[in-house]
PDB file of N, CA and C in Angstrom:
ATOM      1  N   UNK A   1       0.822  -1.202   0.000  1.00  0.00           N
ATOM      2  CA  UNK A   1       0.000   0.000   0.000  1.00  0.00           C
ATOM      3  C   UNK A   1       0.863   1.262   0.000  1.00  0.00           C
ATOM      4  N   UNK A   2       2.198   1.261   0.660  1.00  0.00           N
ATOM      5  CA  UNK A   2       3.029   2.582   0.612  1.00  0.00           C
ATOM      6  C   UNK A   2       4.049   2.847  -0.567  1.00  0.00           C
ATOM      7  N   UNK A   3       3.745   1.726  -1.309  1.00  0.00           N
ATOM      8  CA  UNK A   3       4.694   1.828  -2.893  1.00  0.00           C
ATOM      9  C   UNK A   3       5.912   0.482  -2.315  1.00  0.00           C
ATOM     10  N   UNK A   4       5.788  -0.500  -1.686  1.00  0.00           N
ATOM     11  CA  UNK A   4       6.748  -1.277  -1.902  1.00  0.00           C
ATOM     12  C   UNK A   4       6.725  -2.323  -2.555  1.00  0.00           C
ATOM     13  N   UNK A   5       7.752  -3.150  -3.457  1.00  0.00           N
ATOM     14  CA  UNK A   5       8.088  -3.983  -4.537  1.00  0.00           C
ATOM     15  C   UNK A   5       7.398  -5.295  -3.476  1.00  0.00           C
ATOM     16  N   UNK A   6       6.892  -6.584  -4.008  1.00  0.00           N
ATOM     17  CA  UNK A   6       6.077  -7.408  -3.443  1.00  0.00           C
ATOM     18  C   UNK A   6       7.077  -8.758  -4.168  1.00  0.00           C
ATOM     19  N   UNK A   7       7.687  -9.170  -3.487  1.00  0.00           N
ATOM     20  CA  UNK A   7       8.520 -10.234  -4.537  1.00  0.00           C
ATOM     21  C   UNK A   7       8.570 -11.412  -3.891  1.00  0.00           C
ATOM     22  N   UNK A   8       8.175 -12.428  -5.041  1.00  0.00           N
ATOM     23  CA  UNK A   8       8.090 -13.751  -5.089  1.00  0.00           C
ATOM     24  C   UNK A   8       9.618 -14.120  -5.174  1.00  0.00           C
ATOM     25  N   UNK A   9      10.042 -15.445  -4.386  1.00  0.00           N
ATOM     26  CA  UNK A   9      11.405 -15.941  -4.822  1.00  0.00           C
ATOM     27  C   UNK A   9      11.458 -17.227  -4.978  1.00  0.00           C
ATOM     28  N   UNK A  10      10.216 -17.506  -5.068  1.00  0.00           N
ATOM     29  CA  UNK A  10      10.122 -18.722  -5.648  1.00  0.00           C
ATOM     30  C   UNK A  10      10.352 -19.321  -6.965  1.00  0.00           C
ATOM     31  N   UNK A  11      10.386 -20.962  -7.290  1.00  0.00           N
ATOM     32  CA  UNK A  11      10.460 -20.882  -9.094  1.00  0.00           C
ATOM     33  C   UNK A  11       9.034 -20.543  -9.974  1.00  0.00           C
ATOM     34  N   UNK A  12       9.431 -20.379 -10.993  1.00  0.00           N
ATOM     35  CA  UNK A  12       8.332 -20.029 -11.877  1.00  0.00           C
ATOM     36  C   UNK A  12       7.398 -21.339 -11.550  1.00  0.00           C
ATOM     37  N   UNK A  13       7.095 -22.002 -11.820  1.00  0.00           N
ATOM     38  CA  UNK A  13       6.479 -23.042 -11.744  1.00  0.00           C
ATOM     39  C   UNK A  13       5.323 -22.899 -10.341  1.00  0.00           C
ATOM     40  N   UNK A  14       6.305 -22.915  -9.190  1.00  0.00           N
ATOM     41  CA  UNK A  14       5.145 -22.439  -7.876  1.00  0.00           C
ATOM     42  C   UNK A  14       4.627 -20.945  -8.347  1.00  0.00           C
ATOM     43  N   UNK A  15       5.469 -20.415  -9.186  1.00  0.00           N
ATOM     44  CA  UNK A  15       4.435 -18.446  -8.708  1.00  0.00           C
ATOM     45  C   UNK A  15       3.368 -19.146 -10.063  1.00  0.00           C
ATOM     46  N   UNK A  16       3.305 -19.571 -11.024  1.00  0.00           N
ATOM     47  CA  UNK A  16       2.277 -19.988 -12.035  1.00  0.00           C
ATOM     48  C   UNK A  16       1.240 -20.512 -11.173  1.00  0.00           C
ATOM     49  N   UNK A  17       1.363 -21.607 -10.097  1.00  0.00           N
ATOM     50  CA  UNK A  17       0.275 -22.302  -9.049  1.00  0.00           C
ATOM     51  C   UNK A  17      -0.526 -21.272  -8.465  1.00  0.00           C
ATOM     52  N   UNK A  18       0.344 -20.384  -7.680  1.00  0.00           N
ATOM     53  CA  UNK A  18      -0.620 -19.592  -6.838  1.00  0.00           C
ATOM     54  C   UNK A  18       0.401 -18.202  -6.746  1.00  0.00           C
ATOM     55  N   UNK A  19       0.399 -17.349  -6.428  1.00  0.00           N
ATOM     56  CA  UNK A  19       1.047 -15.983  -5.698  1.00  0.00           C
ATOM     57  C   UNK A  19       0.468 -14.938  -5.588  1.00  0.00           C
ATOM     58  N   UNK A  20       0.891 -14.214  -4.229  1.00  0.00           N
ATOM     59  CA  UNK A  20       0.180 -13.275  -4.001  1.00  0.00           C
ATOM     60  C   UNK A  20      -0.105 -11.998  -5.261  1.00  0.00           C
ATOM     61  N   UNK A  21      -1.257 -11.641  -5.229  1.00  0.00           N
ATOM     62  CA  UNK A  21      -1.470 -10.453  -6.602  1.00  0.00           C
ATOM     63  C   UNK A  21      -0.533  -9.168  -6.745  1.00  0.00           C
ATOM     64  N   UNK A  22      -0.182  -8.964  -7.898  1.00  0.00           N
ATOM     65  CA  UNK A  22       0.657  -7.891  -8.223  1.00  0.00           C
ATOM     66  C   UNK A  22       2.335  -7.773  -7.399  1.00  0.00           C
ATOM     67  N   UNK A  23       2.977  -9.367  -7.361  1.00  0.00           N
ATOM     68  CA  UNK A  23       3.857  -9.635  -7.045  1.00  0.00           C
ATOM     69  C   UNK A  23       4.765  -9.868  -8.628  1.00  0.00           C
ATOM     70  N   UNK A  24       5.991  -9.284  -8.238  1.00  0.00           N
ATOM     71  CA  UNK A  24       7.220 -10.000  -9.211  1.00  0.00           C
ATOM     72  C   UNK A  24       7.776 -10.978  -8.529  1.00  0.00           C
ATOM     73  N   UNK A  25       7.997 -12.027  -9.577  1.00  0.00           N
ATOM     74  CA  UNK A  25       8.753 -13.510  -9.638  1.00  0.00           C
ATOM     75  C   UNK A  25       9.865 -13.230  -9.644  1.00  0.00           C
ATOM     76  N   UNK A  26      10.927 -13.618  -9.456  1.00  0.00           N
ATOM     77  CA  UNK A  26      12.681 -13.307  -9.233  1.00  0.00           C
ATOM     78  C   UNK A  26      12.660 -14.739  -8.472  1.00  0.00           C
ATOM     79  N   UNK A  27      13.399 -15.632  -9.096  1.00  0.00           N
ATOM     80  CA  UNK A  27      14.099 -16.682  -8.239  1.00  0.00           C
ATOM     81  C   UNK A  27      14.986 -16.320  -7.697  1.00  0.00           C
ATOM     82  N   UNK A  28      15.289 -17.377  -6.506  1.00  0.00           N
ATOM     83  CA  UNK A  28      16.284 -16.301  -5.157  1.00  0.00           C
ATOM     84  C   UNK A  28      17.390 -17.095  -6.409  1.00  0.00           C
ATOM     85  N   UNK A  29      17.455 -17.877  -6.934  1.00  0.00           N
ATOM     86  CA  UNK A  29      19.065 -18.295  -7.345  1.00  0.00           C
ATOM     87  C   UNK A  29      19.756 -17.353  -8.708  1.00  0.00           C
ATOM     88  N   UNK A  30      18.215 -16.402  -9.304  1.00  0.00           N
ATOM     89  CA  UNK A  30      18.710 -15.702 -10.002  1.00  0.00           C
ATOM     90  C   UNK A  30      18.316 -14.069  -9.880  1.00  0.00           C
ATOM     91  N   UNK A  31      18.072 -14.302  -8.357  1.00  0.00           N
ATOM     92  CA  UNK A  31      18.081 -12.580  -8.174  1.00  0.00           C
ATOM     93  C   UNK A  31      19.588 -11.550  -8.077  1.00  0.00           C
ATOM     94  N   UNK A  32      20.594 -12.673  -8.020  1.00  0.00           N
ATOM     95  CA  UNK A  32      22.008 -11.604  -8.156  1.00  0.00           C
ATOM     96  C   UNK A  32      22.398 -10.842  -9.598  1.00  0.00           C
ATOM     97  N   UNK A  33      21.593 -11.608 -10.880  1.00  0.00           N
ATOM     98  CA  UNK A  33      21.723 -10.783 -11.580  1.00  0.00           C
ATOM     99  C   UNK A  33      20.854 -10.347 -12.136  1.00  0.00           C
ATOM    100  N   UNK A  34      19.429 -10.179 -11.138  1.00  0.00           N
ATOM    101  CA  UNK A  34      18.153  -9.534 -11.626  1.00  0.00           C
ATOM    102  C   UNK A  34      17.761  -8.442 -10.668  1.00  0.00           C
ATOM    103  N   UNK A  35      18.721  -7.579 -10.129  1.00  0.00           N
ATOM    104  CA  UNK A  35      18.814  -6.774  -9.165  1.00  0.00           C
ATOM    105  C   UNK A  35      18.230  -5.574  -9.942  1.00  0.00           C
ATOM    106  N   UNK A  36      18.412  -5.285 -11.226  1.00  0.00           N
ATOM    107  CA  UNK A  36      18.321  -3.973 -11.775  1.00  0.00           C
ATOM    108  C   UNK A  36      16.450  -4.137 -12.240  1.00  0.00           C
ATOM    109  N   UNK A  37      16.434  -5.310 -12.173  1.00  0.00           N
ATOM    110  CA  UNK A  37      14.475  -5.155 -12.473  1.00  0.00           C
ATOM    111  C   UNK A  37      13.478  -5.225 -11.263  1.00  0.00           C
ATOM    112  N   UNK A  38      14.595  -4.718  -9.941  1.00  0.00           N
ATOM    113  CA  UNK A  38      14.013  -4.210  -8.850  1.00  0.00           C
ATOM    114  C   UNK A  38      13.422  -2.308  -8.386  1.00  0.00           C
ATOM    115  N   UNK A  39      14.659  -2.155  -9.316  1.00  0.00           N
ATOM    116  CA  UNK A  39      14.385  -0.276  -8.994  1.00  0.00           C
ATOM    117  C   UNK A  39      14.899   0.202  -7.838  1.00  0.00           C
ATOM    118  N   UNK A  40      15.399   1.313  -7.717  1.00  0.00           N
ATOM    119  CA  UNK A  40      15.834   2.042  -6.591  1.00  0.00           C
ATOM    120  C   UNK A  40      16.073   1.183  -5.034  1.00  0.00           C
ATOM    121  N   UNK A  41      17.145   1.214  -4.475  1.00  0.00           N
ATOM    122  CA  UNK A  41      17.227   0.648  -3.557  1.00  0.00           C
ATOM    123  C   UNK A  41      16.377   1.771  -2.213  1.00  0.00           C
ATOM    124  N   UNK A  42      16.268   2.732  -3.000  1.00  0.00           N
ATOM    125  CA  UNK A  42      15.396   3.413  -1.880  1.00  0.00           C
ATOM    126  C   UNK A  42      13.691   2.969  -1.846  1.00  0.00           C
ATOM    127  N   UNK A  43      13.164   2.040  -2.304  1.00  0.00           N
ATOM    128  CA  UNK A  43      12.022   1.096  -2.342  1.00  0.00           C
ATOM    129  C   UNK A  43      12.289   0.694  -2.023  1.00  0.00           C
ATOM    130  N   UNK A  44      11.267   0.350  -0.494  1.00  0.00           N
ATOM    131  CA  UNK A  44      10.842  -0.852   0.146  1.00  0.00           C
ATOM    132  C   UNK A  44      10.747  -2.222  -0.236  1.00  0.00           C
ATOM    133  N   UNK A  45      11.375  -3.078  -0.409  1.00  0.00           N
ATOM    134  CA  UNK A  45      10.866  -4.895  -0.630  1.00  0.00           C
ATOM    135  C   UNK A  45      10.427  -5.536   0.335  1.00  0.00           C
ATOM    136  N   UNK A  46       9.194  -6.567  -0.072  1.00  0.00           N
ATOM    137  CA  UNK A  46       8.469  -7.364   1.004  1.00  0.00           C
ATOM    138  C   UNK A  46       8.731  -8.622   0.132  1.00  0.00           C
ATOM    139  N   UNK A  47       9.816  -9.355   0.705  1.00  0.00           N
ATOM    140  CA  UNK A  47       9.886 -10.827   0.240  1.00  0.00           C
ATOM    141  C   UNK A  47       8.773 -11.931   0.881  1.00  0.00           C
ATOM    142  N   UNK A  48       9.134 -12.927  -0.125  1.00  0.00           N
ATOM    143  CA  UNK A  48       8.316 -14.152   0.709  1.00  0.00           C
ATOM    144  C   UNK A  48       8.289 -15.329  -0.448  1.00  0.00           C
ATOM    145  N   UNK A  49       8.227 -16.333  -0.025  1.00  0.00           N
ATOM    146  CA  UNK A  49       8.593 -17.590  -0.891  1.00  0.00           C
ATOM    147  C   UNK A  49       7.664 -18.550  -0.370  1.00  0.00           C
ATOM    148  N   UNK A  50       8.251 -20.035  -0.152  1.00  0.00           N
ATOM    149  CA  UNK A  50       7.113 -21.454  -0.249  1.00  0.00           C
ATOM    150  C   UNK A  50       6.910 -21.529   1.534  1.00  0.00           C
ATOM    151  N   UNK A  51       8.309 -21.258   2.357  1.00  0.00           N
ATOM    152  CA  UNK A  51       8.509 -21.883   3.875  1.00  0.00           C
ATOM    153  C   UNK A  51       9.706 -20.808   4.132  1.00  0.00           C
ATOM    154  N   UNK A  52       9.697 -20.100   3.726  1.00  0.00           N
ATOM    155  CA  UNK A  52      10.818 -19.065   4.729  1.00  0.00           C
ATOM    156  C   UNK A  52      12.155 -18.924   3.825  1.00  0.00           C
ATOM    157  N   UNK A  53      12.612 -20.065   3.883  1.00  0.00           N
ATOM    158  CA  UNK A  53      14.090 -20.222   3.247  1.00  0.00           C
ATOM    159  C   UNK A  53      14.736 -19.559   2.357  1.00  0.00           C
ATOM    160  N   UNK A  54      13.844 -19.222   1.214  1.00  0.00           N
ATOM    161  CA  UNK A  54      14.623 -18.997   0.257  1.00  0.00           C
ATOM    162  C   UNK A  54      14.311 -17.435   0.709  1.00  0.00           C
ATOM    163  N   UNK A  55      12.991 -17.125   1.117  1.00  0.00           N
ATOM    164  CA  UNK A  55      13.219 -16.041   1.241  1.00  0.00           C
ATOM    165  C   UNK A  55      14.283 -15.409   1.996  1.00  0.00           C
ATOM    166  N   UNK A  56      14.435 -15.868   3.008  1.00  0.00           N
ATOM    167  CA  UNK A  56      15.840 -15.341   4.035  1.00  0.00           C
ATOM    168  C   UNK A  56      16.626 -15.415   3.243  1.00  0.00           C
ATOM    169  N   UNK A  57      16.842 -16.504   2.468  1.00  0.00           N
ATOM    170  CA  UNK A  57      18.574 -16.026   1.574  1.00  0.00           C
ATOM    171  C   UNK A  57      18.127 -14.735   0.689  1.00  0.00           C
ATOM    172  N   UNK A  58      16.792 -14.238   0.141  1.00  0.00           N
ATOM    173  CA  UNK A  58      16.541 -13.486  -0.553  1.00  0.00           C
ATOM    174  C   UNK A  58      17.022 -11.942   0.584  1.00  0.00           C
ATOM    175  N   UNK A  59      16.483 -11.889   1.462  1.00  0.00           N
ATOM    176  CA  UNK A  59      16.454 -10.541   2.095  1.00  0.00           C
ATOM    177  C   UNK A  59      18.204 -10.606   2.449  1.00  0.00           C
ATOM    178  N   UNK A  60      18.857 -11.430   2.871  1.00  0.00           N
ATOM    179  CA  UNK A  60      20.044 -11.337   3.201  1.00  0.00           C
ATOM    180  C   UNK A  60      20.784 -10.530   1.988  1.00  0.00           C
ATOM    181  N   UNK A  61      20.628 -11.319   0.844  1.00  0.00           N
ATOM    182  CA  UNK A  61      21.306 -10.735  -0.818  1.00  0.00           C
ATOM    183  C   UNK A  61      20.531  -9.360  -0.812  1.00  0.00           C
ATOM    184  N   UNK A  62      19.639  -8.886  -0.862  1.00  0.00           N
ATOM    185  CA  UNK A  62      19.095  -7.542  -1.073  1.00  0.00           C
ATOM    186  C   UNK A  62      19.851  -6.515   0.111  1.00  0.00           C
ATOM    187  N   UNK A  63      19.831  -7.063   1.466  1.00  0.00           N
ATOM    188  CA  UNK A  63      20.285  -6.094   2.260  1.00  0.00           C
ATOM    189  C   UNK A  63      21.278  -5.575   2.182  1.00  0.00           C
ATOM    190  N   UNK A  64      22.359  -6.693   1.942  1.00  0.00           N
ATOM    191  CA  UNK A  64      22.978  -6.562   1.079  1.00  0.00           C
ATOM    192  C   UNK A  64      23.620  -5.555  -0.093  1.00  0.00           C
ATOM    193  N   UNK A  65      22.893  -5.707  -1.014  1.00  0.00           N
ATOM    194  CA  UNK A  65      22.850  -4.654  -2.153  1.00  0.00           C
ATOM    195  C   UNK A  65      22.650  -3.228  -1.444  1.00  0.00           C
ATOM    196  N   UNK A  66      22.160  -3.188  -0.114  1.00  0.00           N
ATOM    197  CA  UNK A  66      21.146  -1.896   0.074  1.00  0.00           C
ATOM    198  C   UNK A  66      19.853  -1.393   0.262  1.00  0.00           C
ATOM    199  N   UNK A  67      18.885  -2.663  -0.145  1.00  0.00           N
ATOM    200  CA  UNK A  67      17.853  -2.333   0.058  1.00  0.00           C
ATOM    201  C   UNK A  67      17.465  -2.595   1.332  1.00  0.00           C
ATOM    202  N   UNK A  68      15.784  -2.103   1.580  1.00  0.00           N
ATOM    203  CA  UNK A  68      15.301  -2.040   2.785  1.00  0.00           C
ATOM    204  C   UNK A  68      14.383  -2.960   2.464  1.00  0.00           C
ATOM    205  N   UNK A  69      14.075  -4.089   3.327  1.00  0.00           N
ATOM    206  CA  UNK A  69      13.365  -5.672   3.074  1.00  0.00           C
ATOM    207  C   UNK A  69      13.014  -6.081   4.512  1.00  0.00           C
ATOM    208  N   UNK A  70      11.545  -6.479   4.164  1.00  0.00           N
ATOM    209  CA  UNK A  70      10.679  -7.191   5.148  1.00  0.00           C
ATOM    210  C   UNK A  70      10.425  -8.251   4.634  1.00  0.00           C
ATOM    211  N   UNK A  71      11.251  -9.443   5.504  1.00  0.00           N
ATOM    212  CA  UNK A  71      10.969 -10.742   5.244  1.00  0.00           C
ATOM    213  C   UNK A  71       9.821 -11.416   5.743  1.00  0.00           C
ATOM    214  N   UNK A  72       8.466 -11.816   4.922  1.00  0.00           N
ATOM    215  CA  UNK A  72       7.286 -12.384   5.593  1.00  0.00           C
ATOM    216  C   UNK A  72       7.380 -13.622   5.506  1.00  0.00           C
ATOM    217  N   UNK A  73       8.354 -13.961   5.189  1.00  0.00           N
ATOM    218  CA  UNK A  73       8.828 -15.961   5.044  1.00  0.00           C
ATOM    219  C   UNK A  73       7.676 -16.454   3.884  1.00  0.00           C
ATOM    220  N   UNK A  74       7.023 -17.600   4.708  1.00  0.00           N
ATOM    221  CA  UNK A  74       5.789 -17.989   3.886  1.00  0.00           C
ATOM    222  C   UNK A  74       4.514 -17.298   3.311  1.00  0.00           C
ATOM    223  N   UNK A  75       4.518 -17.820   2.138  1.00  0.00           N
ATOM    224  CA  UNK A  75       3.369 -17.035   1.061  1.00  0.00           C
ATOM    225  C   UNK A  75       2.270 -17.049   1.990  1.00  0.00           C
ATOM    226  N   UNK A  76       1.989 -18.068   2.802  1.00  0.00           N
ATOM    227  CA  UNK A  76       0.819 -18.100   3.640  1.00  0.00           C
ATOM    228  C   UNK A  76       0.660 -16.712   4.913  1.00  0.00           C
ATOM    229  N   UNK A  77       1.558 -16.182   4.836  1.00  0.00           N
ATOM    230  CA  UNK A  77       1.848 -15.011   6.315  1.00  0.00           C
ATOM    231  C   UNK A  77       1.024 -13.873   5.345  1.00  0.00           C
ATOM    232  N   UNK A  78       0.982 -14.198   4.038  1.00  0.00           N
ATOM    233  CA  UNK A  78      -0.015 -12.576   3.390  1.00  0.00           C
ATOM    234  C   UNK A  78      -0.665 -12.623   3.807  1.00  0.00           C
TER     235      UNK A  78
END
């Protein structure tokens, strides 16, 4: 609701099954070189994946980079 990026890090295959609406797909194994189809590290990211995991490796790599990231673990915590 305040303008932050909503990102799936799951594989294509699970975000095709189900994902939350008006989320981008980015697999966590190929978000190191899909950083630039995130936008400004001054946007907010709200990760979240199948059970936590990948997302944590996701927010770790973003914080990383700079951005500011709220890890909600499981798709189910939307």
């Amino acid at each position: 609701a305040d303008g932050a990026l909503l990102l799936d890090v799951r594989t294509p295959s699970e975000f095709r099954e189900q994902h939350v609406p008006h989320a981008l797909n980015v697999p966590v194994q190929e978000l190191p070189g899909r950083l630039h189809e995130l936008g400004p590290t001054t946007r907010p990211i709200v990760v979240y994946c199948r059970s936590g995991g990948r997302s944590a490796q996701a927010t770790a790599m973003l914080r990383q980079a700079g951005y500011q990231v709220k890890d909600i673990g499981p798709m189910t915590a939307w």
